[in-house]
Protein backbone atom coordinates (compact mmCIF):
# COMPACT_ATOMS: atom_id res chain seq x y z
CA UNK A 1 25.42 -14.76 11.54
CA UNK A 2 25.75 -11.24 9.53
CA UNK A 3 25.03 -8.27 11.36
CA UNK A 4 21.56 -7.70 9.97
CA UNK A 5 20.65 -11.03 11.26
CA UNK A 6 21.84 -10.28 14.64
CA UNK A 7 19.99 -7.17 14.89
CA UNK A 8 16.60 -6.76 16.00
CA UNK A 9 14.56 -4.02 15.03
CA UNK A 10 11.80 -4.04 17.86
CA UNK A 11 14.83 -2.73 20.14
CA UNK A 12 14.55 0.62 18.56
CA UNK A 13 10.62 1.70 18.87
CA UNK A 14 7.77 1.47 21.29
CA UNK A 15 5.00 1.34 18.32
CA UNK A 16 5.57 0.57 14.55
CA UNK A 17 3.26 -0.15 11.51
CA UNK A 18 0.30 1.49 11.53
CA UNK A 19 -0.22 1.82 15.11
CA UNK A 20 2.02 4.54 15.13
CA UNK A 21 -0.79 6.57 12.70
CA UNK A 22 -1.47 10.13 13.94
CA UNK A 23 -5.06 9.46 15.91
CA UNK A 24 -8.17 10.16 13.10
CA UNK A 25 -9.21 12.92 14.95
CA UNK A 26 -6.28 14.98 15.55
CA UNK A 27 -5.65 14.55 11.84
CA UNK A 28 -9.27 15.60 10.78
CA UNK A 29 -8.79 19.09 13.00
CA UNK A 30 -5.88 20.05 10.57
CA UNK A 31 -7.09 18.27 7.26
CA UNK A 32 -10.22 20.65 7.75
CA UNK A 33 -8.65 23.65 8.24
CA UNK A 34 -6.82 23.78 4.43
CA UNK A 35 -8.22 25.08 1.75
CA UNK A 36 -9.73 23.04 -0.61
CA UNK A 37 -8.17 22.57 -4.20
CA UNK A 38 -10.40 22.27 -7.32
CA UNK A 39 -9.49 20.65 -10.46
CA UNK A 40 -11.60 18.42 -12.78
CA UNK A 41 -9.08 15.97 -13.34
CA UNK A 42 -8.78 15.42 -9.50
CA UNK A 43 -11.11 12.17 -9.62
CA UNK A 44 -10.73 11.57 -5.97
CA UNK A 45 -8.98 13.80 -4.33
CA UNK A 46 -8.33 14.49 0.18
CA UNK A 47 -12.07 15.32 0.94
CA UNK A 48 -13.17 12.14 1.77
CA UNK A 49 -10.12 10.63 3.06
CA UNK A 50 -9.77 7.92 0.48
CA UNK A 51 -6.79 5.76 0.37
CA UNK A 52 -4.94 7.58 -2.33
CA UNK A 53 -5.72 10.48 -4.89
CA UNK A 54 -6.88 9.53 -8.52
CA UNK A 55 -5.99 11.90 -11.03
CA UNK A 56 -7.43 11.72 -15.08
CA UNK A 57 -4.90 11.89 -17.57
CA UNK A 58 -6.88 11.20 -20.86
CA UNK A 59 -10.34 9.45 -21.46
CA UNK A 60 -8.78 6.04 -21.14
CA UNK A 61 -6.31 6.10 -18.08
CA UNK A 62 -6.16 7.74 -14.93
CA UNK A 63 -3.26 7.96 -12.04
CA UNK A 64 -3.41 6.78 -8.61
CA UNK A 65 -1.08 7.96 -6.06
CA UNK A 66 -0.22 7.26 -2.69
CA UNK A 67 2.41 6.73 -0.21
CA UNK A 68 3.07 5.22 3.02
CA UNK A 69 5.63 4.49 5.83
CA UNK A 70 6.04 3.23 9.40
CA UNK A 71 8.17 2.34 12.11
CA UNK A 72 9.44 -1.34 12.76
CA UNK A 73 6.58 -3.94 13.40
CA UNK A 74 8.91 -7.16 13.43
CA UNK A 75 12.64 -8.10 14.28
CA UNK A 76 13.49 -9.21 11.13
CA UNK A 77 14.24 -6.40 8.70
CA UNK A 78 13.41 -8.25 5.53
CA UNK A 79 9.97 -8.85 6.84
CA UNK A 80 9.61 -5.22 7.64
CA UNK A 81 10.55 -4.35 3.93
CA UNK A 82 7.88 -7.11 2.68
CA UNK A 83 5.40 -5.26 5.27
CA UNK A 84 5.85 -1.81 4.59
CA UNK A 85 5.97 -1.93 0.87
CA UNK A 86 2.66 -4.61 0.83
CA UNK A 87 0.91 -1.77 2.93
CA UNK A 88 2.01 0.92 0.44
CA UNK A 89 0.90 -1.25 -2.36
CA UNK A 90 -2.59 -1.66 -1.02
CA UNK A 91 -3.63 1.17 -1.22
CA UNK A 92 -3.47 1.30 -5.15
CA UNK A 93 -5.56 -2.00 -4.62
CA UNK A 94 -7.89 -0.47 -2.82
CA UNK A 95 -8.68 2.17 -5.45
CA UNK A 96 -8.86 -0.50 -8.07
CA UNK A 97 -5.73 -0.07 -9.86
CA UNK A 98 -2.43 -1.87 -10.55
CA UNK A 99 0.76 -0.56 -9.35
CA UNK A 100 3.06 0.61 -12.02
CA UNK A 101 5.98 2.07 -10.01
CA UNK A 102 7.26 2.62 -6.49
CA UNK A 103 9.88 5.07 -4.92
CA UNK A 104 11.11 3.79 -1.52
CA UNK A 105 10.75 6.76 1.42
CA UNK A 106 13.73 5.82 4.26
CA UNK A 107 14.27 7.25 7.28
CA UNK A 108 17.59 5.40 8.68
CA UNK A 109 20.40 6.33 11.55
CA UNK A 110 24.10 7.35 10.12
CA UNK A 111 24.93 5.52 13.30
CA UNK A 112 24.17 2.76 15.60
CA UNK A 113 22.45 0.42 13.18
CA UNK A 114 24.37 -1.49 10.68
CA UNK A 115 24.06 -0.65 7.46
CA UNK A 116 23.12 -4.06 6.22
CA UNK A 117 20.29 -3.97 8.18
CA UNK A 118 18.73 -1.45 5.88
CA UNK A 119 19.79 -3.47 2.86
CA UNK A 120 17.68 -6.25 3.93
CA UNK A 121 14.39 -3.49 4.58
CA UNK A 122 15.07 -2.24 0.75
CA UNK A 123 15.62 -6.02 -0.25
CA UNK A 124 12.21 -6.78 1.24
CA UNK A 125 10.42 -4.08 -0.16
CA UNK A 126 11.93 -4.69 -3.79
CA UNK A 127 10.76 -8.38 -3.31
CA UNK A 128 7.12 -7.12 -2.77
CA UNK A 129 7.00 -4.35 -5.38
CA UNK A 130 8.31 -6.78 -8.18
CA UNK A 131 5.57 -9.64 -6.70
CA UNK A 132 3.11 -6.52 -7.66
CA UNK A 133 4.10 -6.43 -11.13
CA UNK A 134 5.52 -3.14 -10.29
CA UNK A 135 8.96 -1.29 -10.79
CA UNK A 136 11.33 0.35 -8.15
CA UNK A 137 12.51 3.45 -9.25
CA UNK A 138 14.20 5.06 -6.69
CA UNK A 139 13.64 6.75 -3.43
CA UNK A 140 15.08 9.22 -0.98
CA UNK A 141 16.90 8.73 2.16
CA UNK A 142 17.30 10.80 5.43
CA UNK A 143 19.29 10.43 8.32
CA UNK A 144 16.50 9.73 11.20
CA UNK A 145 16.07 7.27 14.99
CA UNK A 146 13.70 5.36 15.04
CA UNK A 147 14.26 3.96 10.86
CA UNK A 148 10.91 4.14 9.16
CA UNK A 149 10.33 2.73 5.87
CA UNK A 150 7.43 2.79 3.41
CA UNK A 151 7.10 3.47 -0.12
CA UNK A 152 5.34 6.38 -2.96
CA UNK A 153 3.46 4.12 -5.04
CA UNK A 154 1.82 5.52 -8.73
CA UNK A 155 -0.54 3.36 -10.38
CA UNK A 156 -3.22 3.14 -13.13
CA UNK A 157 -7.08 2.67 -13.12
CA UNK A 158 -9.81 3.37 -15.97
CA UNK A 159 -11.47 6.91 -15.38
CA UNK A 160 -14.28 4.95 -15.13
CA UNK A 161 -13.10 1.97 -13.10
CA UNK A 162 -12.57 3.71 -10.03
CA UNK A 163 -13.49 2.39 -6.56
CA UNK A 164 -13.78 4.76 -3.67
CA UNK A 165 -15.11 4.71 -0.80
CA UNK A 166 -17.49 7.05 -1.22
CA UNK A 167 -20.02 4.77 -3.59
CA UNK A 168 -21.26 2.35 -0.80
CA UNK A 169 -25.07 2.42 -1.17
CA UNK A 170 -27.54 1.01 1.09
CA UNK A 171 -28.66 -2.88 0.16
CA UNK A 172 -24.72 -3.31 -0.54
CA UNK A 173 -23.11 -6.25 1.23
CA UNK A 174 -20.17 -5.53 2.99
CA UNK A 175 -17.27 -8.54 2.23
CA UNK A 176 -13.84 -8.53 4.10
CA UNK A 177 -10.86 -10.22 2.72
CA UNK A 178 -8.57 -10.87 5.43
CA UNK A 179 -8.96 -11.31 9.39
CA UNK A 180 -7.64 -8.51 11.51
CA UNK A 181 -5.80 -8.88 14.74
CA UNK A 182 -2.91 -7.86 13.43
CA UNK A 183 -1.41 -5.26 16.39
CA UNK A 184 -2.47 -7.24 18.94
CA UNK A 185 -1.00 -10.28 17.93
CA UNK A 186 2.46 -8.27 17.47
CA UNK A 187 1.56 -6.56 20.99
CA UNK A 188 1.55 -10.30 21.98
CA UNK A 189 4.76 -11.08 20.51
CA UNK A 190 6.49 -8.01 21.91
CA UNK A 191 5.59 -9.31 25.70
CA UNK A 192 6.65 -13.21 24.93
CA UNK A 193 2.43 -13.74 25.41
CA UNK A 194 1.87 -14.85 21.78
CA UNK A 195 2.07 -18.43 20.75
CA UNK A 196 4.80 -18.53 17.54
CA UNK A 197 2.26 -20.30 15.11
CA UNK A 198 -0.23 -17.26 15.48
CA UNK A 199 2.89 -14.59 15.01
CA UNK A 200 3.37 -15.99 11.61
CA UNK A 201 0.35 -16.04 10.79
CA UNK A 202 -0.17 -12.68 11.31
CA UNK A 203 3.19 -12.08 9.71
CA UNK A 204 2.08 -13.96 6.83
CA UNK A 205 -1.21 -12.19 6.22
CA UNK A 206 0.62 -8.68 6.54
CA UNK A 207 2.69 -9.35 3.99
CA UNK A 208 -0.08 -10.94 1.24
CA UNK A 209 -0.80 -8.23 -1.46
CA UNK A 210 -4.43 -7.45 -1.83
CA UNK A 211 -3.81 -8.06 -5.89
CA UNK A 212 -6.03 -10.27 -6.39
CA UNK A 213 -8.47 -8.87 -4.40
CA UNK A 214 -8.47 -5.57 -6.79
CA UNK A 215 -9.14 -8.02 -10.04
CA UNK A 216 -12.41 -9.20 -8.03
CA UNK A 217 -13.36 -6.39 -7.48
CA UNK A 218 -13.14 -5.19 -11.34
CA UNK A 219 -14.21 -8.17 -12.06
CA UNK A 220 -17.67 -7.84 -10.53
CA UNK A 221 -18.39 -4.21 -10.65
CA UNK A 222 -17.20 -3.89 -6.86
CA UNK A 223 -17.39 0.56 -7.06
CA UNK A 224 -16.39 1.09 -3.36
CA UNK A 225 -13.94 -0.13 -1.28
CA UNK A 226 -11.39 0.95 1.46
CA UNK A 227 -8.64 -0.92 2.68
CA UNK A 228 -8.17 -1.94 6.83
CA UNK A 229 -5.18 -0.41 8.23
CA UNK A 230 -4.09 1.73 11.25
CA UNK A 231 -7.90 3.31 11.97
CA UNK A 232 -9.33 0.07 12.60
CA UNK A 233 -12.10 -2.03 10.62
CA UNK A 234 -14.42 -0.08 12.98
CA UNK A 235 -12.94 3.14 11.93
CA UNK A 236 -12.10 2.55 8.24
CA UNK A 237 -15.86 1.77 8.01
CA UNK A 238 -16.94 5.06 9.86
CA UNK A 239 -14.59 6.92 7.23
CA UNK A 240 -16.24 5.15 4.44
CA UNK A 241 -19.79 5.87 5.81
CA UNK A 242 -19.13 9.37 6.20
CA UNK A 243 -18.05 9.81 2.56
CA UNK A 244 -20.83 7.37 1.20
CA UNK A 245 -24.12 8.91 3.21
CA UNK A 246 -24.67 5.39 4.88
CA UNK A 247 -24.29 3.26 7.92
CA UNK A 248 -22.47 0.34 7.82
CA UNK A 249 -23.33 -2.21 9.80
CA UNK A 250 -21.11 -4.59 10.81
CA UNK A 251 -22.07 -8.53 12.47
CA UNK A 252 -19.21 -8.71 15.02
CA UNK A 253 -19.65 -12.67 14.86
CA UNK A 254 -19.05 -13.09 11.45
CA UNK A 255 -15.26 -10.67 11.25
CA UNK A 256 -12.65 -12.99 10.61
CA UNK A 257 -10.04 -13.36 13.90
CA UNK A 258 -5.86 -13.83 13.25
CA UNK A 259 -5.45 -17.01 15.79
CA UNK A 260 -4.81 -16.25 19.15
CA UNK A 261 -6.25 -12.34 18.75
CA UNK A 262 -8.93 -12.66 21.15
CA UNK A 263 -7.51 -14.45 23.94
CA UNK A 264 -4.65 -12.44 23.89
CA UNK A 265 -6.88 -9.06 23.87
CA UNK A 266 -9.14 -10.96 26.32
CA UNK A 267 -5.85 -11.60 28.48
CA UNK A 268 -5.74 -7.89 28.30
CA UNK A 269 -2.95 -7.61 25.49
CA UNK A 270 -4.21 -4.08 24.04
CA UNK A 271 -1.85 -1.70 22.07
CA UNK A 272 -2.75 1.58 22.67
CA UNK A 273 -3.77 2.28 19.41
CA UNK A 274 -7.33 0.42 20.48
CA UNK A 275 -7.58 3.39 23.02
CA UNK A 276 -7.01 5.81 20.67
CA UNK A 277 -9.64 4.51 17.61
CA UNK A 278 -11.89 4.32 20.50
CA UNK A 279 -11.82 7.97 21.20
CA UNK A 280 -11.36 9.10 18.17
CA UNK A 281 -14.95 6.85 16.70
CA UNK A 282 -16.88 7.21 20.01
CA UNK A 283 -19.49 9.47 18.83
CA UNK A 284 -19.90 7.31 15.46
CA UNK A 285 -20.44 3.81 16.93
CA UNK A 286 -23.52 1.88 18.40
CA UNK A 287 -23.11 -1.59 19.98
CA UNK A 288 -25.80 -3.64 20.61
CA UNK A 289 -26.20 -4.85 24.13
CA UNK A 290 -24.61 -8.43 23.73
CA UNK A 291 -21.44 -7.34 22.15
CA UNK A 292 -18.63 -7.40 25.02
CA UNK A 293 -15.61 -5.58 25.58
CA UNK A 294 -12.68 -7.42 24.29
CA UNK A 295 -14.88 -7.82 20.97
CA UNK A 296 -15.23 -4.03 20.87
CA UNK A 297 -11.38 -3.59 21.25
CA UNK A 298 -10.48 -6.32 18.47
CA UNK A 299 -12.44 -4.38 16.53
CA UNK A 300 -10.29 -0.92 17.10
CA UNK A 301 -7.74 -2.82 16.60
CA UNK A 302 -5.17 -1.05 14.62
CA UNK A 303 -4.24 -3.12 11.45
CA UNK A 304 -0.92 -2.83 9.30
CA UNK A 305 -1.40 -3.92 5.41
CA UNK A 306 -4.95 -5.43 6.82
CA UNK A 307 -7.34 -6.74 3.93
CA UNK A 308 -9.87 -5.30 1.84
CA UNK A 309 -13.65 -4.35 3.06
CA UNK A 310 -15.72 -3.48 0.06
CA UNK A 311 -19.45 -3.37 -1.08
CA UNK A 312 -20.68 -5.91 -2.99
CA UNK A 313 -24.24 -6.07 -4.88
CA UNK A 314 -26.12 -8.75 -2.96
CA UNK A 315 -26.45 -11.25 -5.72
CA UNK A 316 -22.57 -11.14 -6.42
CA UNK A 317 -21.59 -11.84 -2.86
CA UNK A 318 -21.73 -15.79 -3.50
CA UNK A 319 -19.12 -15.75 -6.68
CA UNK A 320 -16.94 -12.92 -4.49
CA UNK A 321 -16.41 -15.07 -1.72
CA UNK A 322 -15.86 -17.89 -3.76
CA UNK A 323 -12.62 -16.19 -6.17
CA UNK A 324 -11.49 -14.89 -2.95
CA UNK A 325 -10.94 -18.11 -1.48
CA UNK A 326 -9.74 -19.62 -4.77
CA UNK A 327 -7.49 -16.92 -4.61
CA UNK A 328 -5.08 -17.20 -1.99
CA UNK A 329 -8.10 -15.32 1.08
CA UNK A 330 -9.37 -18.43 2.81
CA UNK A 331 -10.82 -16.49 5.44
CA UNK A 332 -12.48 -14.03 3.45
CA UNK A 333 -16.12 -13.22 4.33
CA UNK A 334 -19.48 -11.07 4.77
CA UNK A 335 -19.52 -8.90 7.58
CA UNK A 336 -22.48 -7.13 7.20
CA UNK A 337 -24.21 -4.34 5.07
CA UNK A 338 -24.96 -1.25 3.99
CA UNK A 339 -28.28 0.49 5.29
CA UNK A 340 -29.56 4.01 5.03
CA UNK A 341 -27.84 6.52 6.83
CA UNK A 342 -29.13 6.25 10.94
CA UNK A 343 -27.85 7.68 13.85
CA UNK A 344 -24.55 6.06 13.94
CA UNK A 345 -22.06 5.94 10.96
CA UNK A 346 -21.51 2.37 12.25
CA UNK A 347 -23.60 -0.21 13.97
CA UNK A 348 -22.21 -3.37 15.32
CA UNK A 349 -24.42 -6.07 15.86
């Protein structure tokens, strides 16, 4: 057995992926207090806390930017790699474009892990950039406990092909590509309380880029989207309300469940990131009276390289669903809708 094999990544942190996210609030209170930059080539730029900037380069093409990293969600280091650089990836996606070229971003101890472990994270995250269509072209290394991997992603949209996710507008139909559960599952795994079948599959979906899911989009017009990751469904959907003027409102009954998610949260398997989402979207959420606890807290659930929730025109939800499923999202599905703006940024129903 070689010596990345042997190793085993979870020994080394208490929270990886996206759980490990700065709480939304806490980064708000300092995000508000910089000054703002103007430039009108800046197409999307940190004021609505979209998942990457957008920047116009000529009539024809703009840049998208973004970059991402965590600590250690899984044992196996290749499967981090495959993680971390999916989750980088998506959020190009999630803006529409097509990644053109990555840079990885490494944090990894001089001492104590062997070096072949990180071999196998950069092998991973090569393996997922080139599945992209993407090139690696370098990166930058420091010396750092706990390792943390991710990647600086650049890729390319029409000027006028954008998707943000501040263009939801009431009547839209709100369509979710993957099922979430993703921390809680791992949370699962990390106490021996998860069954192995539903770790893979949460495995599995974590590492599926949200590719195709960008050409539907395009394909149908789709002009705003955000992508499910460390703030929750609940709280990715507050952000996108807040930048679009609307409410979402979300039917808890019809969000797609990893297997094994809700018994395990109903067993009382909750990372702390649920906590955390919670306070942070408190004052932003309604529940209606039927919807119970452990729903609420799959719902803060903190995803890593979740799926895509965007806003569909009503009469092109059918023919979304349908190339979703054809195209590698079986569980893809409509979660709810977009109403005018109410008293809550999101209502769950």
């Amino acid at each position: 057995m070689s010596d990345a094999a042997r190793f085993d990544l979870l020994t080394t942190v208490e929270q990886g992926g996206c759980s490990a996210k700065l709480p939304a609030d806490q980064l708000a209170e300092v995000l508000k207090a910089l000054p703002e930059l103007r430039d009108d080539r800046l197409l999307v730029d940190a004021s609505t806390h979209d998942d990457a900037g957008v920047y116009k380069l000529t009539d024809e093409l703009a840049i998208i930017q973004t970059l991402d990293f965590f600590p250690p969600l899984c044992s196996d280091p290749y499967e981090f790699g495959q993680i971390a650089a999916a989750n980088a990836l998506s959020d190009v996606y999630a803006m529409g474009g097509q990644p053109i070229t990555a840079m990885n971003i490494v944090m990894f101890p001089a001492l104590g892990i062997p070096l072949a472990v990180l071999g196998e994270i950069l092998r991973g995250g090569m393996e997922r950039v080139a599945a992209a269509g993407a090139v690696m072209a370098g990166g930058h290394t420091i010396a750092d406990s706990p390792p943390k991997y991710g990647l600086s992603v650049t890729g390319v949209v029409h000027p006028a092909r954008v998707v943000t996710n501040a263009a939801a507008r009431p009547g839209d139909a709100l369509v979710l590509t993957k099922p979430i559960g993703t921390a809680i599952v791992l949370a699962g795994h990390k106490t021996g309380l998860a069954a192995s079948d539903d770790v893979r599959a949460a495995m599995d979906s974590m590492k599926q880029l949200n590719r195709e899911g960008a050409a539907v989009m395009q394909r149908h017009g789709v002009r705003a989207a955000t992508d499910i990751t460390g703030f929750s469904l609940l709280g990715h959907a507050r952000g996108m309300a807040r930048a679009s003027g609307v409410t979402l409102r979300i039917r808890a009954a019809d969000v797609p469940l990893l297997p094994g998610a809700f018994d395990l949260a109903d067993a009382g398997c909750l990372p702390g990131a649920c906590f955390r989402n919670q306070t942070a979207l408190d004052a932003d959420l309604s529940f209606a009276p039927g919807i119970g606890y452990t729903q609420k807290m799959v719902l803060l659930d903190a995803q890593t390289s979740g799926g895509l929730l965007m806003c569909v025109p009503p009469d092109r939800v059918a023919a979304v669903l349908d190339e979703l499923r054809a195209a590698g999202y079986p569980r893809s599905a409509c979660v709810g809708e977009a109403i005018p703006a109410g008293k809550a940024r999101v209502e769950v129903v």
